[in-house]
C-alpha atoms as a PDB file:
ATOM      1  CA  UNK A   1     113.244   4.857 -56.312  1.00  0.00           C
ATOM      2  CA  UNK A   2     114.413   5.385 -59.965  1.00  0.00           C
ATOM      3  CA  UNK A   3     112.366   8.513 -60.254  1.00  0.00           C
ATOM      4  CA  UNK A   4     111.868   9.847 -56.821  1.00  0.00           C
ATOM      5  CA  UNK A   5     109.504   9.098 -53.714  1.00  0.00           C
ATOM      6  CA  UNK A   6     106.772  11.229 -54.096  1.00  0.00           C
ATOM      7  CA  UNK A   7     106.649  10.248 -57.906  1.00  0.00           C
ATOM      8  CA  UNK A   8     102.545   8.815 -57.945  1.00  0.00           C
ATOM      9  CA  UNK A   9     102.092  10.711 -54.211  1.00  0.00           C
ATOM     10  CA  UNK A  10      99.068  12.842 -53.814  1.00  0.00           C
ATOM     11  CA  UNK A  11      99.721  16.264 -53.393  1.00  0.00           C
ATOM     12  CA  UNK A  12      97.216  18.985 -52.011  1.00  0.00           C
ATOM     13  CA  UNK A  13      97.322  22.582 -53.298  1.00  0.00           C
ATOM     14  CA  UNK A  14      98.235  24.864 -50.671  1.00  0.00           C
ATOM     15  CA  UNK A  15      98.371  28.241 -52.466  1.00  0.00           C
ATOM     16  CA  UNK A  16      96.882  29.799 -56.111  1.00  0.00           C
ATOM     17  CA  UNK A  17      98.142  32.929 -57.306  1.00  0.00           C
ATOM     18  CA  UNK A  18      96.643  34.942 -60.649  1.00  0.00           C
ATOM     19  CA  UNK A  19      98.016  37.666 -61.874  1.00  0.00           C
ATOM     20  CA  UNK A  20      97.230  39.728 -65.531  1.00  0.00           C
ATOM     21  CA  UNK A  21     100.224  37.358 -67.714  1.00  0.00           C
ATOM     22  CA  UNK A  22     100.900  34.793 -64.727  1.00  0.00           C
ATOM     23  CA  UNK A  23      99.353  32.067 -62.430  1.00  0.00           C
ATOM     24  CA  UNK A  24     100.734  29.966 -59.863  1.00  0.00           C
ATOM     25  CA  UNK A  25      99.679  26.896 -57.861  1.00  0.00           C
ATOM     26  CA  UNK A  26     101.428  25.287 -54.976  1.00  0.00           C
ATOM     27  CA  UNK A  27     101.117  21.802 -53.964  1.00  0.00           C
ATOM     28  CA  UNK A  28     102.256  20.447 -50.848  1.00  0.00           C
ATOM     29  CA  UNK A  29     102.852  16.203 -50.167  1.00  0.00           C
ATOM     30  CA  UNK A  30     103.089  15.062 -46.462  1.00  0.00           C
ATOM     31  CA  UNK A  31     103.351  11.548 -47.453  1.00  0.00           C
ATOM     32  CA  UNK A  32     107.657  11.161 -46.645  1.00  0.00           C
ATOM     33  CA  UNK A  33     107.404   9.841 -43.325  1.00  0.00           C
ATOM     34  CA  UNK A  34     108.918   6.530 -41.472  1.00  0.00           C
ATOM     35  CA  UNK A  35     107.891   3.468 -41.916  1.00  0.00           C
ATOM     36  CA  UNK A  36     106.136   4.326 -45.497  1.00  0.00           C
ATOM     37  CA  UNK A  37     108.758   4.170 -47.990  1.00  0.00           C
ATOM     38  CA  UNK A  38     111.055   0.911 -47.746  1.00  0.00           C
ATOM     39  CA  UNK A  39     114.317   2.308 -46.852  1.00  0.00           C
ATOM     40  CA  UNK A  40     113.597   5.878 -45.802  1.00  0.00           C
ATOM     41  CA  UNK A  41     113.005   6.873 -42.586  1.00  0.00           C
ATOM     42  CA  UNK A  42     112.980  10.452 -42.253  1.00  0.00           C
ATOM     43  CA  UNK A  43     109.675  13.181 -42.032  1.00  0.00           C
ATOM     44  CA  UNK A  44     110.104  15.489 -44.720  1.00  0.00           C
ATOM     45  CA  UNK A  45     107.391  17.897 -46.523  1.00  0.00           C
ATOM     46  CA  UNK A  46     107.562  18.148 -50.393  1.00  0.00           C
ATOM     47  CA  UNK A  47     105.935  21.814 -52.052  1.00  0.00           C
ATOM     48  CA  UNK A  48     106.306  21.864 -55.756  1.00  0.00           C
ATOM     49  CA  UNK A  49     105.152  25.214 -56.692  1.00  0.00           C
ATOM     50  CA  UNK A  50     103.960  26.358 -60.680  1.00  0.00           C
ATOM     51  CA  UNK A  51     103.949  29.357 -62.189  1.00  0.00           C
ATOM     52  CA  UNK A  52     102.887  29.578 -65.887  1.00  0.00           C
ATOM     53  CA  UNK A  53     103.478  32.650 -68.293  1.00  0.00           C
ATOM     54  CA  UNK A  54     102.356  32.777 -72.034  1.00  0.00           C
ATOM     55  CA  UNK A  55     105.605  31.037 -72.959  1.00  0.00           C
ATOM     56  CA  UNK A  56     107.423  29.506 -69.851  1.00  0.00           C
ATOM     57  CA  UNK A  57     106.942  27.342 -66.891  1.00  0.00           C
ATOM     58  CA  UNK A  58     108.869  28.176 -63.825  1.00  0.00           C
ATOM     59  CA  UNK A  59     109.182  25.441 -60.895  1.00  0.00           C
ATOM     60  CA  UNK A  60     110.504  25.453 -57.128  1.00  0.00           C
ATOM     61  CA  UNK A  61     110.899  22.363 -55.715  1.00  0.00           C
ATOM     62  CA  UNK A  62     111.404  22.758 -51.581  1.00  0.00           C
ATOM     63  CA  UNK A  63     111.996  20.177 -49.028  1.00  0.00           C
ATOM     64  CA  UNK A  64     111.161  20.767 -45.009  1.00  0.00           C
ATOM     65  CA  UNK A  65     112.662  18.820 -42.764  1.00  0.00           C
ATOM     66  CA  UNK A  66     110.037  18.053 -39.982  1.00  0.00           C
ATOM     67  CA  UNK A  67     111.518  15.447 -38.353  1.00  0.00           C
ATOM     68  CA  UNK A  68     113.972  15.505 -35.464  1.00  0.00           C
ATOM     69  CA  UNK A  69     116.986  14.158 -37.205  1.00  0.00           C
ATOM     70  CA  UNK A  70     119.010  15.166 -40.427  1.00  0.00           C
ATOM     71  CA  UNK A  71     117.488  13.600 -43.249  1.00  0.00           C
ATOM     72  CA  UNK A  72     118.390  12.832 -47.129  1.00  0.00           C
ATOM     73  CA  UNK A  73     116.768  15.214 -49.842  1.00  0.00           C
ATOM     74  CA  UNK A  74     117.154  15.739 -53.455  1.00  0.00           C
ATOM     75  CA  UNK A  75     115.451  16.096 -56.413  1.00  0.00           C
ATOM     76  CA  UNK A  76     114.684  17.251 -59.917  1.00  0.00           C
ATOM     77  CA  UNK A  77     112.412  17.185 -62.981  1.00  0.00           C
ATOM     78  CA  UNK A  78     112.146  14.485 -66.001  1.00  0.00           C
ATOM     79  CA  UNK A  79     110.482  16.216 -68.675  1.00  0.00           C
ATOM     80  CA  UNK A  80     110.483  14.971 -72.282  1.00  0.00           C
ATOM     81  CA  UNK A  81     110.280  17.802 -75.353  1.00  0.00           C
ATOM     82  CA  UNK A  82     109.056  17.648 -78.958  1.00  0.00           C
ATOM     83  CA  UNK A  83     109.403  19.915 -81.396  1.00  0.00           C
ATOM     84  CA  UNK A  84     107.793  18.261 -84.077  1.00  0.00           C
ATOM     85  CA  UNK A  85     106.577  14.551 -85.603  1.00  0.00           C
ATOM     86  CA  UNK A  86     110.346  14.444 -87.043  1.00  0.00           C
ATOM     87  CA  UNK A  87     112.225  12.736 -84.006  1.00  0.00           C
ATOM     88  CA  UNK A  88     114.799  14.024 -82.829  1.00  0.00           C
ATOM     89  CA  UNK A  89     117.933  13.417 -84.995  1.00  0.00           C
ATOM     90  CA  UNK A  90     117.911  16.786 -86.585  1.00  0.00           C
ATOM     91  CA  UNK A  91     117.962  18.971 -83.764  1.00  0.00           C
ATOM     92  CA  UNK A  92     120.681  20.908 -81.835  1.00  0.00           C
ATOM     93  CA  UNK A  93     121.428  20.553 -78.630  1.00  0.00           C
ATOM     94  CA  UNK A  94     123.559  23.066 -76.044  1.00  0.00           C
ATOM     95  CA  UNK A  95     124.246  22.087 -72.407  1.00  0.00           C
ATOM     96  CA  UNK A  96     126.645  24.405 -70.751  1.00  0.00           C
ATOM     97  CA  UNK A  97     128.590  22.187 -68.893  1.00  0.00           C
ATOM     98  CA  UNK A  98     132.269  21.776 -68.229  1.00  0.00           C
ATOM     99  CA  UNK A  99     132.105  17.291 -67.418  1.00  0.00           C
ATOM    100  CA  UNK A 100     130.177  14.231 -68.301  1.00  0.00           C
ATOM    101  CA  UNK A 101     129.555  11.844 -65.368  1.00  0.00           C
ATOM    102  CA  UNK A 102     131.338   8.669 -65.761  1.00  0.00           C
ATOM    103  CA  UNK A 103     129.097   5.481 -64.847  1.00  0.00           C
ATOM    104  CA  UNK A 104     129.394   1.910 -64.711  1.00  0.00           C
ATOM    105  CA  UNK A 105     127.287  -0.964 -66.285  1.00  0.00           C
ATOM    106  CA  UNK A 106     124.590  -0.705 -63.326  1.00  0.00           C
ATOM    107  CA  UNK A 107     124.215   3.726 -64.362  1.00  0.00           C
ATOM    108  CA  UNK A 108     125.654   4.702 -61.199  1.00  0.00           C
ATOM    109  CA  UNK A 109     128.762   7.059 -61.107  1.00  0.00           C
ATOM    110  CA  UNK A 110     131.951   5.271 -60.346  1.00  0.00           C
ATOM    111  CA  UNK A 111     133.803   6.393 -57.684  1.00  0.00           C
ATOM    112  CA  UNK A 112     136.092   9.438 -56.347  1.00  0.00           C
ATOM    113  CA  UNK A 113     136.724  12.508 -58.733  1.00  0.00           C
ATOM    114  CA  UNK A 114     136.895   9.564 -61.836  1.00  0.00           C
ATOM    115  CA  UNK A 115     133.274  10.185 -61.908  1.00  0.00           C
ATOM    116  CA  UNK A 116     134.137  13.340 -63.624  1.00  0.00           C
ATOM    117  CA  UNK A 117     135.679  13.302 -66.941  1.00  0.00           C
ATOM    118  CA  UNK A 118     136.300  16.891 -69.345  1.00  0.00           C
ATOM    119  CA  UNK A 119     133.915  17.124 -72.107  1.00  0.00           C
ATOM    120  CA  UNK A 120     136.964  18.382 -73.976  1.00  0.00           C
ATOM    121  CA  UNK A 121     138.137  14.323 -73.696  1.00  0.00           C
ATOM    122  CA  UNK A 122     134.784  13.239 -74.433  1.00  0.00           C
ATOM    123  CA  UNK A 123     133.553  14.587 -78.114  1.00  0.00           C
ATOM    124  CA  UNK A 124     130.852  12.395 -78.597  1.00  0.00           C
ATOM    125  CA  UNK A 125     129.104  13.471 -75.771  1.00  0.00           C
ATOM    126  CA  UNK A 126     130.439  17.107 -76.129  1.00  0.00           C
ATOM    127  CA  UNK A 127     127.283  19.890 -76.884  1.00  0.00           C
ATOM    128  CA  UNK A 128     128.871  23.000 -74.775  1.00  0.00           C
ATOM    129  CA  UNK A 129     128.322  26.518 -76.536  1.00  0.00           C
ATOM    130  CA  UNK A 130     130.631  27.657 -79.089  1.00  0.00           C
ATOM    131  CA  UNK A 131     130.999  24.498 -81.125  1.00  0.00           C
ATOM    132  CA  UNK A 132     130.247  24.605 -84.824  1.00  0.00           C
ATOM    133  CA  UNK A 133     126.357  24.274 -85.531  1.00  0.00           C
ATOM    134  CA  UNK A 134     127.160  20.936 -86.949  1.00  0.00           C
ATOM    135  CA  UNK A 135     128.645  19.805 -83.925  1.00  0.00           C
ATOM    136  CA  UNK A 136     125.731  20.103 -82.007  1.00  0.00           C
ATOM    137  CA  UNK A 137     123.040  18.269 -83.916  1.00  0.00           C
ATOM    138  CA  UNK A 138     122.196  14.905 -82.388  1.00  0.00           C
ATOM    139  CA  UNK A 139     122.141  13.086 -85.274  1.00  0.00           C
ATOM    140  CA  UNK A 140     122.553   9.230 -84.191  1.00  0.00           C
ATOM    141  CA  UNK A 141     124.099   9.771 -80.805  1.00  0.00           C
ATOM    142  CA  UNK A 142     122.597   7.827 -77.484  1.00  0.00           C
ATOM    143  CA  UNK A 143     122.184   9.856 -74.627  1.00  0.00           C
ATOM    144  CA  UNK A 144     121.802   8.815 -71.406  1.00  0.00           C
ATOM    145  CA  UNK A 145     124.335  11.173 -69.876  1.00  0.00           C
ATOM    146  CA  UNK A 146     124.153  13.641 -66.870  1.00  0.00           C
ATOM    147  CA  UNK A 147     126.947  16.443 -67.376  1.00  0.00           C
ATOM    148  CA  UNK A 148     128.255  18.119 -64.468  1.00  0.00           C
ATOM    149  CA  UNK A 149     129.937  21.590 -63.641  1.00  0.00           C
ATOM    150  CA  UNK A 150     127.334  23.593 -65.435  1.00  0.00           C
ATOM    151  CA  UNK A 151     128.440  27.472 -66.476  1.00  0.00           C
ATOM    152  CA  UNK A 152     125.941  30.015 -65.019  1.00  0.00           C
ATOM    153  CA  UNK A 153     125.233  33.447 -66.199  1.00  0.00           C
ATOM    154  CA  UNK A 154     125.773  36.247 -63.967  1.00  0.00           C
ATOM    155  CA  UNK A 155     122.171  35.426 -61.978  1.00  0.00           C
ATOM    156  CA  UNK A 156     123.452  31.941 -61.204  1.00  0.00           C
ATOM    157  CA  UNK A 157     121.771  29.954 -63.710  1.00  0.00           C
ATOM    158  CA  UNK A 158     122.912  27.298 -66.084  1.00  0.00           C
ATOM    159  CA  UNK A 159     120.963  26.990 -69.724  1.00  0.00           C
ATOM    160  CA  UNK A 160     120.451  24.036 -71.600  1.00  0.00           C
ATOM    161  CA  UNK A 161     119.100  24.719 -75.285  1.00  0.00           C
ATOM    162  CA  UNK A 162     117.084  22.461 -77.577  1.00  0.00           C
ATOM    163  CA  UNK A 163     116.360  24.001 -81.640  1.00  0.00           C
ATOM    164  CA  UNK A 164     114.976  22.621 -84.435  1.00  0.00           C
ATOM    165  CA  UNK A 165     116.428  24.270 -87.310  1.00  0.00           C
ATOM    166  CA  UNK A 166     113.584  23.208 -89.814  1.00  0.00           C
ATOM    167  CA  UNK A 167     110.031  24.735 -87.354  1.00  0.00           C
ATOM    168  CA  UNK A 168     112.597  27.799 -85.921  1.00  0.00           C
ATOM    169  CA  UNK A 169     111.265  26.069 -82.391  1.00  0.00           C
ATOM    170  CA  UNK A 170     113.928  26.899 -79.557  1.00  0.00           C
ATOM    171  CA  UNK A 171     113.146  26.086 -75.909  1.00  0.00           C
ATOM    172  CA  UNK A 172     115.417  26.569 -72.863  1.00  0.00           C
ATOM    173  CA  UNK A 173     115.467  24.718 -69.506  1.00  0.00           C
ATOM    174  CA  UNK A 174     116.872  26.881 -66.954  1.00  0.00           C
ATOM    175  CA  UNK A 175     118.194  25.821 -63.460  1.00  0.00           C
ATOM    176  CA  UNK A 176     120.135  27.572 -60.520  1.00  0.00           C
ATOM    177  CA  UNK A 177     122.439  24.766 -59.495  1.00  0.00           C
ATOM    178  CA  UNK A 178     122.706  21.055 -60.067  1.00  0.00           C
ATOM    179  CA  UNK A 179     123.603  18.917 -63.054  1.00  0.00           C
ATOM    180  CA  UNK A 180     121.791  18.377 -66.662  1.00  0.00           C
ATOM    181  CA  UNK A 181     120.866  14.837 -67.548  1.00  0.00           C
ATOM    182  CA  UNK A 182     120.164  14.468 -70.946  1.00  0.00           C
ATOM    183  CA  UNK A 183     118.099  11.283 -72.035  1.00  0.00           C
ATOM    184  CA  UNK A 184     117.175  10.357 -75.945  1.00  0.00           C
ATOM    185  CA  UNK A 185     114.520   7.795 -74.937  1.00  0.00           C
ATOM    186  CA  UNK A 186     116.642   5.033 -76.799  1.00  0.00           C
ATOM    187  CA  UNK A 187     114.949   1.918 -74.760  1.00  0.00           C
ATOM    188  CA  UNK A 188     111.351   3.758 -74.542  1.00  0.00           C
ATOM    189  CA  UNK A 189     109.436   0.810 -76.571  1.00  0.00           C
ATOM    190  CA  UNK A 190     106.598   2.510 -78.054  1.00  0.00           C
ATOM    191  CA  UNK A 191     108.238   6.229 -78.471  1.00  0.00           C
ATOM    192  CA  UNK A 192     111.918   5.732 -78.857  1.00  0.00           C
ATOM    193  CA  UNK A 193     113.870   8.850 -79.973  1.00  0.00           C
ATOM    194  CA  UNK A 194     110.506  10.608 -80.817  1.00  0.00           C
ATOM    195  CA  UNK A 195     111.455  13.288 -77.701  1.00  0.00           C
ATOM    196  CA  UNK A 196     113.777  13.941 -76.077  1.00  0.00           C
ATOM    197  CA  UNK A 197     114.666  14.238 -71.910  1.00  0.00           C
ATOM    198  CA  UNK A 198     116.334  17.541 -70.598  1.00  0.00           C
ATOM    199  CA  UNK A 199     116.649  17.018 -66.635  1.00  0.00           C
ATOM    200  CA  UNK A 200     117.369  19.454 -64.299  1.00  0.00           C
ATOM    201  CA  UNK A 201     118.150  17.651 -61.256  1.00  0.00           C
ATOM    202  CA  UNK A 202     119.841  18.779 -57.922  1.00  0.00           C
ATOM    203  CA  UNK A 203     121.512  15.714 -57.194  1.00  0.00           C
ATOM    204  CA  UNK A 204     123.631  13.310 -59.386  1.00  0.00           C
ATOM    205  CA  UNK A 205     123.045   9.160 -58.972  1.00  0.00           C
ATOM    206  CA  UNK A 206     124.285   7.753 -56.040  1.00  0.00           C
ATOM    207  CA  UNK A 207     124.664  10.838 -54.498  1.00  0.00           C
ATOM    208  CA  UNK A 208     123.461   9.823 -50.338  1.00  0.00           C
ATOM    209  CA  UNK A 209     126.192   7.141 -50.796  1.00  0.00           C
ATOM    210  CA  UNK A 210     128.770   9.738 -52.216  1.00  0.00           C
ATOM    211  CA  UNK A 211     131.124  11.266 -48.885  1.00  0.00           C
ATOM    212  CA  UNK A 212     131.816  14.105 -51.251  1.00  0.00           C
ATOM    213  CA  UNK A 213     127.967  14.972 -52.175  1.00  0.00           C
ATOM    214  CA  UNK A 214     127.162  14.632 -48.176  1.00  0.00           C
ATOM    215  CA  UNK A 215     127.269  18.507 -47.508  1.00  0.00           C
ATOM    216  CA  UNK A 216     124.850  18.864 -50.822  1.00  0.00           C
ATOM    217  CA  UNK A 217     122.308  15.870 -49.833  1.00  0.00           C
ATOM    218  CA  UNK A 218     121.781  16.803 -45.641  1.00  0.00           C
ATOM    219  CA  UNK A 219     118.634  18.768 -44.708  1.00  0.00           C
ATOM    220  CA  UNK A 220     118.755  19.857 -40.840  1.00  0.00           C
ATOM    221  CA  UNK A 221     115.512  19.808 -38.536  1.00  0.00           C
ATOM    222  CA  UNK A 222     113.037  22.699 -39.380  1.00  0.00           C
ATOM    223  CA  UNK A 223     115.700  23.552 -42.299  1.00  0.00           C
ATOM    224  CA  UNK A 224     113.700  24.302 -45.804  1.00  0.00           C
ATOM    225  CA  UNK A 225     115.912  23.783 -49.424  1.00  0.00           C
ATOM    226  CA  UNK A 226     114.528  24.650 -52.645  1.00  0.00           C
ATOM    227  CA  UNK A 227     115.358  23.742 -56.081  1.00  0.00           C
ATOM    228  CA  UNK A 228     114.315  26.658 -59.200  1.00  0.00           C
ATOM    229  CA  UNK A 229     114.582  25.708 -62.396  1.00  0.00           C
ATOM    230  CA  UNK A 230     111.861  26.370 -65.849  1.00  0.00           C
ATOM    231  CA  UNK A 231     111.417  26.413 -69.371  1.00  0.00           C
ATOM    232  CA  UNK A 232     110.595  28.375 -71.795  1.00  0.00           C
ATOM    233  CA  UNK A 233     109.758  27.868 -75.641  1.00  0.00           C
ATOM    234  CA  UNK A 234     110.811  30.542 -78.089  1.00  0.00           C
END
């Protein structure tokens, strides 16, 4: 599944939370179970869990394994931002990371540590801190590029920054862990370029077939792994 699973599942909410500058909602989808999803045969619960403040969205994303073997799990978030009726050629971009993923014609990683190229080799693709402002604007660049190795302050999280120089609008995706794919909705037919896609995601392409991603992708019986990442809009 291009875009996970549980993508049109229902979910039920499970907990609701209100607090004087906060609320929270959990949902919880039982839906992952053999024999429902062509090609996956493994019992695991999905709890997405929301909690909104005046400016920022936080998200936890946790798979249970409730099945009696080791089973597959990732996953991640594909949200598209706008920052004004402009498009998107004008804006800077940051993404911490140290690599670009390498992939072939079909968008999967290639193989070994080749999938992993320095962003120091790769300049058109390069939007890591530090650069000059100029150097950051999209402009005309394509994106459809997950980077890899991100740098994490000293709570463990990586932070991927969108601004629009023009409206003063800044907004930050957070994540602990992962990779950043960054997508400039080039093929969307009816919006193309009018957004743009920051993804947090916990797993890169490919990754169950990957030996080196196996430690990363395995969720034990009864064993519970969460995914935290947010955004907030300055």
């Amino acid at each position: 599944a291009i875009h996970g699973l549980v993508r049109y599942e229902l979910f039920r909410v499970a907990e609701t939370k209100e607090a004087d500058e906060s609320g929270m909602v959990a949902l919880l989808c039982r839906t992952l179970r053999p024999g429902i999803f062509e090609g996956y045969e493994f019992s695991v619960d999905v709890k997405v869990t929301f909690t909104l403040c005046e400016r920022a969205l936080f998200l936890k994303i946790e798979g249970t394994n409730v099945g009696k073997g080791a089973a597959p799990f990732g996953c991640g978030w594909h949200p598209y931002f706008k920052t004004s009726d402009k498009g998107i050629e004008h804006l800077r971009l940051t993404v911490p990371a140290q690599n670009a993923v390498i992939t072939d014609e079909r968008m999967l990683p290639i193989a070994g540590k080749s999938a992993f190229c320095s962003l120091g080799r790769s300049p058109e693709i390069d939007f890591r801190p530090n650069r000059p402002s100029n150097g950051n604007v999209i402009g005309n660049r394509k994106l459809d590029q997950c980077y890899h190795a991100l740098i994490t302050d000293e709570n463990g999280y990586s932070h991927t920054l969108l601004e629009d120089p023009e409206n003063g609008v800044r907004i930050r995706v957070s994540q602990k862990g992962g990779l950043m794919h960054v997508y400039t909705g080039d093929t969307l037919p009816a919006r193309s370029r009018k957004s743009i896609a920051l993804e947090p995601v916990e797993l890169m392409t490919n990754a169950f077939n990957r030996p080196a991603c196996a430690g990363h992708t395995r969720l034990e019986p009864a064993e519970t792994r969460g995914f935290d990442f947010g955004v907030n809009v300055e």
